[in-house]
PDB file of N, CA and C in Angstrom:
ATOM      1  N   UNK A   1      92.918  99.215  54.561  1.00  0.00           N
ATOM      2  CA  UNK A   1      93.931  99.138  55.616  1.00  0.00           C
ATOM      3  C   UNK A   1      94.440 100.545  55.919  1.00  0.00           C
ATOM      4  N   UNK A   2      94.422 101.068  57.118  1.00  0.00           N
ATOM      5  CA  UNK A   2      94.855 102.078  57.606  1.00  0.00           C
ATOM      6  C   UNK A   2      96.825 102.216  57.866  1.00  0.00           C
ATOM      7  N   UNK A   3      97.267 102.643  57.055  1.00  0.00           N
ATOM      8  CA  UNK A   3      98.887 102.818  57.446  1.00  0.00           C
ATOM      9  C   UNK A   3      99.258 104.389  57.962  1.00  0.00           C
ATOM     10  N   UNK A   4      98.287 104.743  58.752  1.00  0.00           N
ATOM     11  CA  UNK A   4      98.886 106.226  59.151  1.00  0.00           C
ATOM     12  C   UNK A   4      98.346 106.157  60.598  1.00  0.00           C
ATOM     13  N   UNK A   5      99.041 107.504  61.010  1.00  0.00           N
ATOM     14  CA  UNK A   5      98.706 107.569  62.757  1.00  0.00           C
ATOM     15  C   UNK A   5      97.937 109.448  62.739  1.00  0.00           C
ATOM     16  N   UNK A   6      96.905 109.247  63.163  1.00  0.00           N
ATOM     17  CA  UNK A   6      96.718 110.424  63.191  1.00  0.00           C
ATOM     18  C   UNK A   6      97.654 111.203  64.454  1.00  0.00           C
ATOM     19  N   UNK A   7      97.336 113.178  64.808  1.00  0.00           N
ATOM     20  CA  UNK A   7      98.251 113.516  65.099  1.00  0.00           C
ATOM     21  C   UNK A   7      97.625 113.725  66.684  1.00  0.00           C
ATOM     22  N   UNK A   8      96.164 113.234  66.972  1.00  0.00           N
ATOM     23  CA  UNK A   8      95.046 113.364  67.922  1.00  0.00           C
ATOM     24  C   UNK A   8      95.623 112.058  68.334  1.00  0.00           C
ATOM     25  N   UNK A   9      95.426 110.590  68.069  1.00  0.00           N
ATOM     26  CA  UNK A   9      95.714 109.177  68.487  1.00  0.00           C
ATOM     27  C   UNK A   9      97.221 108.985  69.107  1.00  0.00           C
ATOM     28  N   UNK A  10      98.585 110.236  68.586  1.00  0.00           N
ATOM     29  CA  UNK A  10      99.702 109.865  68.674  1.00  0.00           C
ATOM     30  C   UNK A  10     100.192 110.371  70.026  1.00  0.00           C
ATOM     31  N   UNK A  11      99.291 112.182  70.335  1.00  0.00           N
ATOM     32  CA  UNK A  11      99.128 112.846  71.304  1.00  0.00           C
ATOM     33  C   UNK A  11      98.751 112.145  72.590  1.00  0.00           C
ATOM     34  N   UNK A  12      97.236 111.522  72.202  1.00  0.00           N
ATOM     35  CA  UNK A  12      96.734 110.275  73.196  1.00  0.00           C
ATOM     36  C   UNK A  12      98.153 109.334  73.800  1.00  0.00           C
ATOM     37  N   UNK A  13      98.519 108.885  72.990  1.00  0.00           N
ATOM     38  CA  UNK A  13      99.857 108.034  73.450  1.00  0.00           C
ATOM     39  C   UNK A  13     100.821 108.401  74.211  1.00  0.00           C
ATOM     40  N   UNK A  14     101.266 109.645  73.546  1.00  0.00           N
ATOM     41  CA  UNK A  14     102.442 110.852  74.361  1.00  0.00           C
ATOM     42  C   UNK A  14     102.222 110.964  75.832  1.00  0.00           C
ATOM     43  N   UNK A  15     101.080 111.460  75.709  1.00  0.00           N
ATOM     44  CA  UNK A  15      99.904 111.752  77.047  1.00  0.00           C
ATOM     45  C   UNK A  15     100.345 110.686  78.417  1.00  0.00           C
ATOM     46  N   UNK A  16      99.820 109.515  77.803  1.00  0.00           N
ATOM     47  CA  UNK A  16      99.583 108.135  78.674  1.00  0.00           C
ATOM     48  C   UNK A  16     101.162 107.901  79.060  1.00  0.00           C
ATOM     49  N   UNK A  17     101.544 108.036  78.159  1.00  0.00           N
ATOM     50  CA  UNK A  17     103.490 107.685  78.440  1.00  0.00           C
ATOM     51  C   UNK A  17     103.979 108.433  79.412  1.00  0.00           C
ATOM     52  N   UNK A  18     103.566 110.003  79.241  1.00  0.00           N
ATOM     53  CA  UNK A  18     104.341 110.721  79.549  1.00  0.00           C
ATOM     54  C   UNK A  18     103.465 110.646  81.380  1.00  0.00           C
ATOM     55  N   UNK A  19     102.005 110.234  81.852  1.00  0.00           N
ATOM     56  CA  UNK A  19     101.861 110.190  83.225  1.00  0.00           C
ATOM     57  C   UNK A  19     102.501 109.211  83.504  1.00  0.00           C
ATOM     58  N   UNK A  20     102.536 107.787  82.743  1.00  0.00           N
ATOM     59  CA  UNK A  20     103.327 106.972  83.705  1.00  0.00           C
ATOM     60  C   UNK A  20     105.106 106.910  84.034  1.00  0.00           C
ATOM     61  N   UNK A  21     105.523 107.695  83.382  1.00  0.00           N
ATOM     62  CA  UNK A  21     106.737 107.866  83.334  1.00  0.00           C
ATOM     63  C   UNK A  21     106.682 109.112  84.992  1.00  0.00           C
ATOM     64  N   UNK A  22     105.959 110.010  84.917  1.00  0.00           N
ATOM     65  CA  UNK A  22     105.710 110.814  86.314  1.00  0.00           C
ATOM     66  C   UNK A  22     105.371 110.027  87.242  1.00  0.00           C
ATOM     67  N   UNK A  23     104.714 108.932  87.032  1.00  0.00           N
ATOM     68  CA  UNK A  23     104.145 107.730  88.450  1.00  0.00           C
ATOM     69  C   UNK A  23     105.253 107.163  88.920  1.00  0.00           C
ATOM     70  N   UNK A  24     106.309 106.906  88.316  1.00  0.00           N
ATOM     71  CA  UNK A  24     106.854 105.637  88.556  1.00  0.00           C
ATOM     72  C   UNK A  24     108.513 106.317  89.538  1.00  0.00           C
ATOM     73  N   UNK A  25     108.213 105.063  90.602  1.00  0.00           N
ATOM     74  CA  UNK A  25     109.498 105.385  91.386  1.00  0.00           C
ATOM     75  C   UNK A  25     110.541 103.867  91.213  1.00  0.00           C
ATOM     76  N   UNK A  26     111.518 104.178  91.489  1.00  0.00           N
ATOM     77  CA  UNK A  26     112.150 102.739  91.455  1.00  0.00           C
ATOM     78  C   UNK A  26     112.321 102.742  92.917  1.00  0.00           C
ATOM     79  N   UNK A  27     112.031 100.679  93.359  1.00  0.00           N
ATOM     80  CA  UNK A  27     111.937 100.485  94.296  1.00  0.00           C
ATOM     81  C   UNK A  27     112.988  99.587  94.736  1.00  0.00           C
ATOM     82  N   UNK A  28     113.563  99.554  93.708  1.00  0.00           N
ATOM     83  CA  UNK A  28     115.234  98.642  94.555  1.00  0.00           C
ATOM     84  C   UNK A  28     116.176  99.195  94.826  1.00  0.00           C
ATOM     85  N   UNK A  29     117.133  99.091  96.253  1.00  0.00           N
ATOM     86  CA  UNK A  29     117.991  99.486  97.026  1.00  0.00           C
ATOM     87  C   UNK A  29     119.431 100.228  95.931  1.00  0.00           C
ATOM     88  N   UNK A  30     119.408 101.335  96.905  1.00  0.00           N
ATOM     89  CA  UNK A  30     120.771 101.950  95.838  1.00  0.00           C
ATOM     90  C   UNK A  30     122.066 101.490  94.982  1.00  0.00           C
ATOM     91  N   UNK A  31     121.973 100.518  96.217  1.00  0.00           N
ATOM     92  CA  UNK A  31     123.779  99.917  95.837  1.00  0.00           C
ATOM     93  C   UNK A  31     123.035  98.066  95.488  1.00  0.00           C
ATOM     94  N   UNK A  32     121.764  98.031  95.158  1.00  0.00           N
ATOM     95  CA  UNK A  32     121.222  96.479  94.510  1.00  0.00           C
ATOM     96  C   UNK A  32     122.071  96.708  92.675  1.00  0.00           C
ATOM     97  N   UNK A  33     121.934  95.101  92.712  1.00  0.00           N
ATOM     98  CA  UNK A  33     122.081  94.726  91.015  1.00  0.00           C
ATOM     99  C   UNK A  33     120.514  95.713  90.315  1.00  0.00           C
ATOM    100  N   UNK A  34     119.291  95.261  91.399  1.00  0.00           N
ATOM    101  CA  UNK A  34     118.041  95.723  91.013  1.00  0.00           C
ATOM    102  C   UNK A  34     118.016  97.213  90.495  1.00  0.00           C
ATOM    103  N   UNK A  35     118.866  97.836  91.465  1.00  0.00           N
ATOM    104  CA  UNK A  35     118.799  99.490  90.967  1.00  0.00           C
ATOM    105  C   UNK A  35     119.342  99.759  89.877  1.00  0.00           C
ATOM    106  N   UNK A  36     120.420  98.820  89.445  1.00  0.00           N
ATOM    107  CA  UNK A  36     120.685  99.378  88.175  1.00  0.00           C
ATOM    108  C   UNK A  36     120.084  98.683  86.945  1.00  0.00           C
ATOM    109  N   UNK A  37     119.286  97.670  87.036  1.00  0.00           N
ATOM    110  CA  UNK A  37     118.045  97.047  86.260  1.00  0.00           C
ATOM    111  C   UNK A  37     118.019  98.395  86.082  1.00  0.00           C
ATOM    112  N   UNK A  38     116.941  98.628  86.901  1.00  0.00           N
ATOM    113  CA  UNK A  38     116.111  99.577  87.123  1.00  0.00           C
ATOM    114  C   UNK A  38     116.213 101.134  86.276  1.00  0.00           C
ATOM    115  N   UNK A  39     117.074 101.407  86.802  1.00  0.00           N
ATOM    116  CA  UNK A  39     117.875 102.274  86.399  1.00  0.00           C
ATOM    117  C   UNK A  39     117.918 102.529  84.525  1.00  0.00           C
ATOM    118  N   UNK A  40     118.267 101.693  84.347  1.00  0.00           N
ATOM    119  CA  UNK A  40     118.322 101.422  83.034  1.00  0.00           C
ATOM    120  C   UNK A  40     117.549 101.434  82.126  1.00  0.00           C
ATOM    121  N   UNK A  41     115.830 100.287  82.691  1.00  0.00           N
ATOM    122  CA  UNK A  41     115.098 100.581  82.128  1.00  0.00           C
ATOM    123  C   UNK A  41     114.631 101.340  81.926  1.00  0.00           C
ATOM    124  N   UNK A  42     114.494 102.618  82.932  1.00  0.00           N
ATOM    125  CA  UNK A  42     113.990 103.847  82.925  1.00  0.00           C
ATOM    126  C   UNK A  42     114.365 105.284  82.005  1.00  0.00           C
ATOM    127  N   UNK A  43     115.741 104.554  81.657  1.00  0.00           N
ATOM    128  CA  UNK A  43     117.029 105.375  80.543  1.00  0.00           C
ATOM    129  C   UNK A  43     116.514 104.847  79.190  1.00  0.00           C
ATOM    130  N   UNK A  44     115.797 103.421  79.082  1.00  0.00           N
ATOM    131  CA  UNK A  44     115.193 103.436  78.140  1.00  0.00           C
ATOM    132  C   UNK A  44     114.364 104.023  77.541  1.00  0.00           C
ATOM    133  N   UNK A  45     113.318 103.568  78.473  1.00  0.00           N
ATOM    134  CA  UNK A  45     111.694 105.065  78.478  1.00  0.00           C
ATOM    135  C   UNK A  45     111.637 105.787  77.986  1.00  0.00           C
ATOM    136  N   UNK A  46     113.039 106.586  79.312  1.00  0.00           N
ATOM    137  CA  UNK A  46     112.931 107.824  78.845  1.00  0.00           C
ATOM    138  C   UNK A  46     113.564 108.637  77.622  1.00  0.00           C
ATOM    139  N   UNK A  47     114.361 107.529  76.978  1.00  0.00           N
ATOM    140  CA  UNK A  47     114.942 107.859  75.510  1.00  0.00           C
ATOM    141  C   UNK A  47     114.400 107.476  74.942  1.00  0.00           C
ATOM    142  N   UNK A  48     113.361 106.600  74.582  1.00  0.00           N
ATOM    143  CA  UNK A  48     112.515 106.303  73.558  1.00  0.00           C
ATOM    144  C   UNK A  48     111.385 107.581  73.704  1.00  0.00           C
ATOM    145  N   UNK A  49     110.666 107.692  74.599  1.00  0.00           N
ATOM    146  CA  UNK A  49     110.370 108.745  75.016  1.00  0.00           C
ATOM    147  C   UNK A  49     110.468 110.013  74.153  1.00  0.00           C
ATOM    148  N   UNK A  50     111.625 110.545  74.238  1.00  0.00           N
ATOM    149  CA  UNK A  50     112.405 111.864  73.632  1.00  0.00           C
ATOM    150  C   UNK A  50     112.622 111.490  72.302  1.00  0.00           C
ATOM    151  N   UNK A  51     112.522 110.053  71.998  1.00  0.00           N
ATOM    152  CA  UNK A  51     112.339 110.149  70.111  1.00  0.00           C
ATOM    153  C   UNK A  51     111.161 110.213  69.796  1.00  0.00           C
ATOM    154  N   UNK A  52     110.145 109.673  70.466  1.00  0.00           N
ATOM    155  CA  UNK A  52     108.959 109.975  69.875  1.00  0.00           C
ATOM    156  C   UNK A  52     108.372 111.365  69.848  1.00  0.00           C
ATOM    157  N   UNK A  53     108.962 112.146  70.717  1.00  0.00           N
ATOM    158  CA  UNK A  53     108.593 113.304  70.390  1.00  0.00           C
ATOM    159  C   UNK A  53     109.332 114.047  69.255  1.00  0.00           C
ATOM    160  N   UNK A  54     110.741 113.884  69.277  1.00  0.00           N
ATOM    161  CA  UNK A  54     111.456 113.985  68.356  1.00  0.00           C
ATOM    162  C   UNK A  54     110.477 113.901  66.924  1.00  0.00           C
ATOM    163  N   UNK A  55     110.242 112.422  66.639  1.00  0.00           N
ATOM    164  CA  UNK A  55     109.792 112.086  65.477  1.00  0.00           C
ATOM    165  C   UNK A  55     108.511 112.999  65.367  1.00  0.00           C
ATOM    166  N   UNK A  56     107.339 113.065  66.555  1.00  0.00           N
ATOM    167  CA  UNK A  56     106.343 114.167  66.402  1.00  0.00           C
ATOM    168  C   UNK A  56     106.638 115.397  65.901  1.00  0.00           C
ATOM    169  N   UNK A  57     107.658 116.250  66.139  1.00  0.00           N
ATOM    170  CA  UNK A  57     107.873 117.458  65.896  1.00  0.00           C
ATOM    171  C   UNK A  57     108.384 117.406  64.645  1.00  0.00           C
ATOM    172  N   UNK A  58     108.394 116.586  63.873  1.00  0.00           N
ATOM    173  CA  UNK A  58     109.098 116.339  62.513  1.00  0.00           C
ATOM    174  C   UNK A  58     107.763 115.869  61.488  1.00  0.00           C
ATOM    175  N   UNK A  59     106.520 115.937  62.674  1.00  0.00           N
ATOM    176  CA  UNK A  59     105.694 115.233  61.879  1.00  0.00           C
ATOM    177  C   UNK A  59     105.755 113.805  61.129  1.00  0.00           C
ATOM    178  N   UNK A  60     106.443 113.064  61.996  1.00  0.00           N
ATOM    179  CA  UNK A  60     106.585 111.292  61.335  1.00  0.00           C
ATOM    180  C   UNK A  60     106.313 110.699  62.526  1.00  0.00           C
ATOM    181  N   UNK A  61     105.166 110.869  62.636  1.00  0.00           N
ATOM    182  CA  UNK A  61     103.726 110.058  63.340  1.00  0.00           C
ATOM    183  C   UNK A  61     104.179 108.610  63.469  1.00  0.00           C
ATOM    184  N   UNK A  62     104.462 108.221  62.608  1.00  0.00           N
ATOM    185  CA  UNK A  62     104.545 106.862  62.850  1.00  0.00           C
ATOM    186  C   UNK A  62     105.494 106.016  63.434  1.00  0.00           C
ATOM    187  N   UNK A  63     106.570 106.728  63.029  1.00  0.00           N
ATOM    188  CA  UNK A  63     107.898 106.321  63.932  1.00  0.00           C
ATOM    189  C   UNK A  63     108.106 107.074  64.951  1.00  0.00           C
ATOM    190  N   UNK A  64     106.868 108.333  65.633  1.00  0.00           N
ATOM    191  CA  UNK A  64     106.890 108.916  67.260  1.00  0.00           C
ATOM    192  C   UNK A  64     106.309 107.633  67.435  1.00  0.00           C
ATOM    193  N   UNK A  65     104.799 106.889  67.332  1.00  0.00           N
ATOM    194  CA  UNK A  65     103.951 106.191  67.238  1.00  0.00           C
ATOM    195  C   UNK A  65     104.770 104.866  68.112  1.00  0.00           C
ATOM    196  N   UNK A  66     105.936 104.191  67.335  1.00  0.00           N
ATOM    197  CA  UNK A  66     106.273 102.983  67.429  1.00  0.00           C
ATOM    198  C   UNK A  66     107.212 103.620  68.422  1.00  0.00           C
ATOM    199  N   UNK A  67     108.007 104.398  68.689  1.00  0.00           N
ATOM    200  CA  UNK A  67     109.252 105.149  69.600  1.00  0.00           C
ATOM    201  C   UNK A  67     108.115 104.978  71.326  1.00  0.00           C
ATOM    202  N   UNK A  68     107.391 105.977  71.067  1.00  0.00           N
ATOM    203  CA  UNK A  68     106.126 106.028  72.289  1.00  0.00           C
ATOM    204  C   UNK A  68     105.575 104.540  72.815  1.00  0.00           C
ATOM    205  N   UNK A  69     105.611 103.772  71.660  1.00  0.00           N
ATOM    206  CA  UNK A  69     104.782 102.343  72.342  1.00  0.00           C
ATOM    207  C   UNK A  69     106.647 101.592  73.235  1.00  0.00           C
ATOM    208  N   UNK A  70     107.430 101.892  72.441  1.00  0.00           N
ATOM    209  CA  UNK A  70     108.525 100.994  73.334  1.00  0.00           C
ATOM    210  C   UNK A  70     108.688 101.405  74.318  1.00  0.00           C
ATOM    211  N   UNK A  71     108.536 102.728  74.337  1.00  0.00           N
ATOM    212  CA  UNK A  71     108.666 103.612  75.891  1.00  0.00           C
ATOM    213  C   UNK A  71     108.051 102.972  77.099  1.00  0.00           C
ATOM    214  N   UNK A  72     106.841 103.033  76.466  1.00  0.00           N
ATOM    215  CA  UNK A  72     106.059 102.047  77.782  1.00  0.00           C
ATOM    216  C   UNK A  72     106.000 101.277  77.511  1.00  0.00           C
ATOM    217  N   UNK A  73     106.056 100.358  76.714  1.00  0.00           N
ATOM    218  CA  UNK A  73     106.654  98.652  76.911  1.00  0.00           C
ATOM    219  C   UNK A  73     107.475  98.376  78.336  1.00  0.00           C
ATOM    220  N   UNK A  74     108.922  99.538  77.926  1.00  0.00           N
ATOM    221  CA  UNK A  74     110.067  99.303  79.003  1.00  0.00           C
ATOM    222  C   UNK A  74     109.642  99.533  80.753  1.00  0.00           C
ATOM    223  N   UNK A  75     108.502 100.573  80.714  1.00  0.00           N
ATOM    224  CA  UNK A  75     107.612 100.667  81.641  1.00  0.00           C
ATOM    225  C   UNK A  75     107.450  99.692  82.063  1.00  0.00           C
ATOM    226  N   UNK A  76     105.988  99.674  80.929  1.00  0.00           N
ATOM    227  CA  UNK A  76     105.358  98.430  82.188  1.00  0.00           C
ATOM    228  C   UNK A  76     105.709  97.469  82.436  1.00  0.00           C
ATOM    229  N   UNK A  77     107.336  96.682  81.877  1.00  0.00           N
ATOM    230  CA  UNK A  77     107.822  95.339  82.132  1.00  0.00           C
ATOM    231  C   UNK A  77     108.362  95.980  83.618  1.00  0.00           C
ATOM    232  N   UNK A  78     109.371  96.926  83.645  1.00  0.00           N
ATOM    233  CA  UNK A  78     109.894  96.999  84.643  1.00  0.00           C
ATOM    234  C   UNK A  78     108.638  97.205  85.960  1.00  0.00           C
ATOM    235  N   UNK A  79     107.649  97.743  85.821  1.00  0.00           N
ATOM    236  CA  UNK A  79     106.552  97.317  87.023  1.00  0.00           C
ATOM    237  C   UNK A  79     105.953  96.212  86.895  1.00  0.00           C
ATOM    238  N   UNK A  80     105.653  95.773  85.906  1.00  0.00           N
ATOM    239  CA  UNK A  80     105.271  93.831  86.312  1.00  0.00           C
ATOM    240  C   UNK A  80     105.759  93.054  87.062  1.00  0.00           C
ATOM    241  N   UNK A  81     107.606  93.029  86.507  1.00  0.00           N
ATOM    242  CA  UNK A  81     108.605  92.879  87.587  1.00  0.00           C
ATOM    243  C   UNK A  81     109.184  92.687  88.730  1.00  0.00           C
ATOM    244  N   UNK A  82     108.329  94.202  88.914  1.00  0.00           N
ATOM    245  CA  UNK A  82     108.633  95.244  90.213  1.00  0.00           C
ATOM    246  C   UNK A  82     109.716  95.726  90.453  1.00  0.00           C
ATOM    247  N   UNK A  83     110.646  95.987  89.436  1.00  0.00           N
ATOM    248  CA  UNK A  83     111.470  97.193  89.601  1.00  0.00           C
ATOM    249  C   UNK A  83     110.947  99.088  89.668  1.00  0.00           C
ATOM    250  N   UNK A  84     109.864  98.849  89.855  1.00  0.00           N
ATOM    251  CA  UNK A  84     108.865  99.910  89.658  1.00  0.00           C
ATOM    252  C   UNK A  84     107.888  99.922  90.439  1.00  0.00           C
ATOM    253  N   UNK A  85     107.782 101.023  91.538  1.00  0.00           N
ATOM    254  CA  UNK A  85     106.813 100.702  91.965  1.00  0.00           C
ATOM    255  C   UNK A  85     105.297 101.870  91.413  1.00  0.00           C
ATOM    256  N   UNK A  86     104.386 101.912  91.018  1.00  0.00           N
ATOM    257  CA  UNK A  86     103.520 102.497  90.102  1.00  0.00           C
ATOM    258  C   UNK A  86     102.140 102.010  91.030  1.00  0.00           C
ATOM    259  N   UNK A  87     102.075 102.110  92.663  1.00  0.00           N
ATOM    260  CA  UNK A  87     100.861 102.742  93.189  1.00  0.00           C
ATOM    261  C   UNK A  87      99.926 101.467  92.449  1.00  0.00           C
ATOM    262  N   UNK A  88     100.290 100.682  92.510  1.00  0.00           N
ATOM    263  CA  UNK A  88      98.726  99.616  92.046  1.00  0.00           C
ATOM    264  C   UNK A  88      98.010 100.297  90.813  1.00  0.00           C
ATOM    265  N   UNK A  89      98.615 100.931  90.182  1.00  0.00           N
ATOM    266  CA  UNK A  89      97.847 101.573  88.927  1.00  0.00           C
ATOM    267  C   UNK A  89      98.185 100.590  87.680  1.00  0.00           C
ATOM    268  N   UNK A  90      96.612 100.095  87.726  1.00  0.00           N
ATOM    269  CA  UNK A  90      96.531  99.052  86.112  1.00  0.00           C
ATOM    270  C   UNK A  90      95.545 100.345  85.383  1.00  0.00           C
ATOM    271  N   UNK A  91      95.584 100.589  85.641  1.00  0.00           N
ATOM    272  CA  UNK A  91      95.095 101.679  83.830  1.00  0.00           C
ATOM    273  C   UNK A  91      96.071 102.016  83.051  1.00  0.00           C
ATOM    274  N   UNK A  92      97.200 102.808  84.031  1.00  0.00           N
ATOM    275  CA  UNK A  92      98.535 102.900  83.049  1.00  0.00           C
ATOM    276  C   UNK A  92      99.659 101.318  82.944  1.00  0.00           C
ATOM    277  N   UNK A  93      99.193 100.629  83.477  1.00  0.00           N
ATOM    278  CA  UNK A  93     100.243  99.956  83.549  1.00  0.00           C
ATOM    279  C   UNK A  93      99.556  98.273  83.241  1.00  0.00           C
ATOM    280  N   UNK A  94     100.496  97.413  82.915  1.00  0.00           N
ATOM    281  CA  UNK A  94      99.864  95.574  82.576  1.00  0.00           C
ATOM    282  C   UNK A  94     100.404  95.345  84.211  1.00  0.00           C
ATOM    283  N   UNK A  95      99.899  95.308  85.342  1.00  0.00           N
ATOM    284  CA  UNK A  95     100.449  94.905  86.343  1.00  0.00           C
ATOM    285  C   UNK A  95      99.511  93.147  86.283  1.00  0.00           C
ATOM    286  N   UNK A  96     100.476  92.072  87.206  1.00  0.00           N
ATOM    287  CA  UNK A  96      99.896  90.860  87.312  1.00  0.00           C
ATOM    288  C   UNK A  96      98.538  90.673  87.475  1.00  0.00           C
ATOM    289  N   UNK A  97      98.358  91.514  88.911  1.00  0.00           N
ATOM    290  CA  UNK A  97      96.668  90.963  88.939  1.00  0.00           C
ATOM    291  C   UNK A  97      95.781  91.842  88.627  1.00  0.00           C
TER     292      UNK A  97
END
């Protein structure tokens, strides 16, 4: 059983997070309930985000590892959604179809 993250696989992750976090616009109206969904989720991201690098630069791979996967979790729910709009891009993203 493998319990480690290498520092090549964690980079890969960083990577992927860090374009879709550059893709993504929010697409609900300023003064909507939606924008501040929105809004929010994106405060998630992008703070999970900044721990996983955090945890990288500390060298604890594994908790950047799990920090980086919630990041885009919060992503790609909010474009499944569609509080996000992310250009029809399913490579970075779980979109419906």
């Amino acid at each position: 059983m493998r319990d480690t993250i290498s520092k090549e696989h964690l980079e890969r992750y960083l990577d992927i997070t860090k374009r879709a976090l550059d893709k993504i616009k929010i697409t609900a109206p300023e003064r909507s309930f939606n924008r501040k969904l929105a809004e929010s989720f994106l405060e998630m991201a992008t703070t999970y985000y900044q721990d996983a690098k955090h945890f990288a630069e500390k060298d604890d791979y594994v908790n950047a590892f799990a920090s980086v996967n919630y990041s885009h979790g919060w992503l790609d729910c909010g474009a499944r959604i569609g509080l996000f709009d992310v250009g029809q891009d399913d490579q970075l993203f779980t979109l419906y179809e």
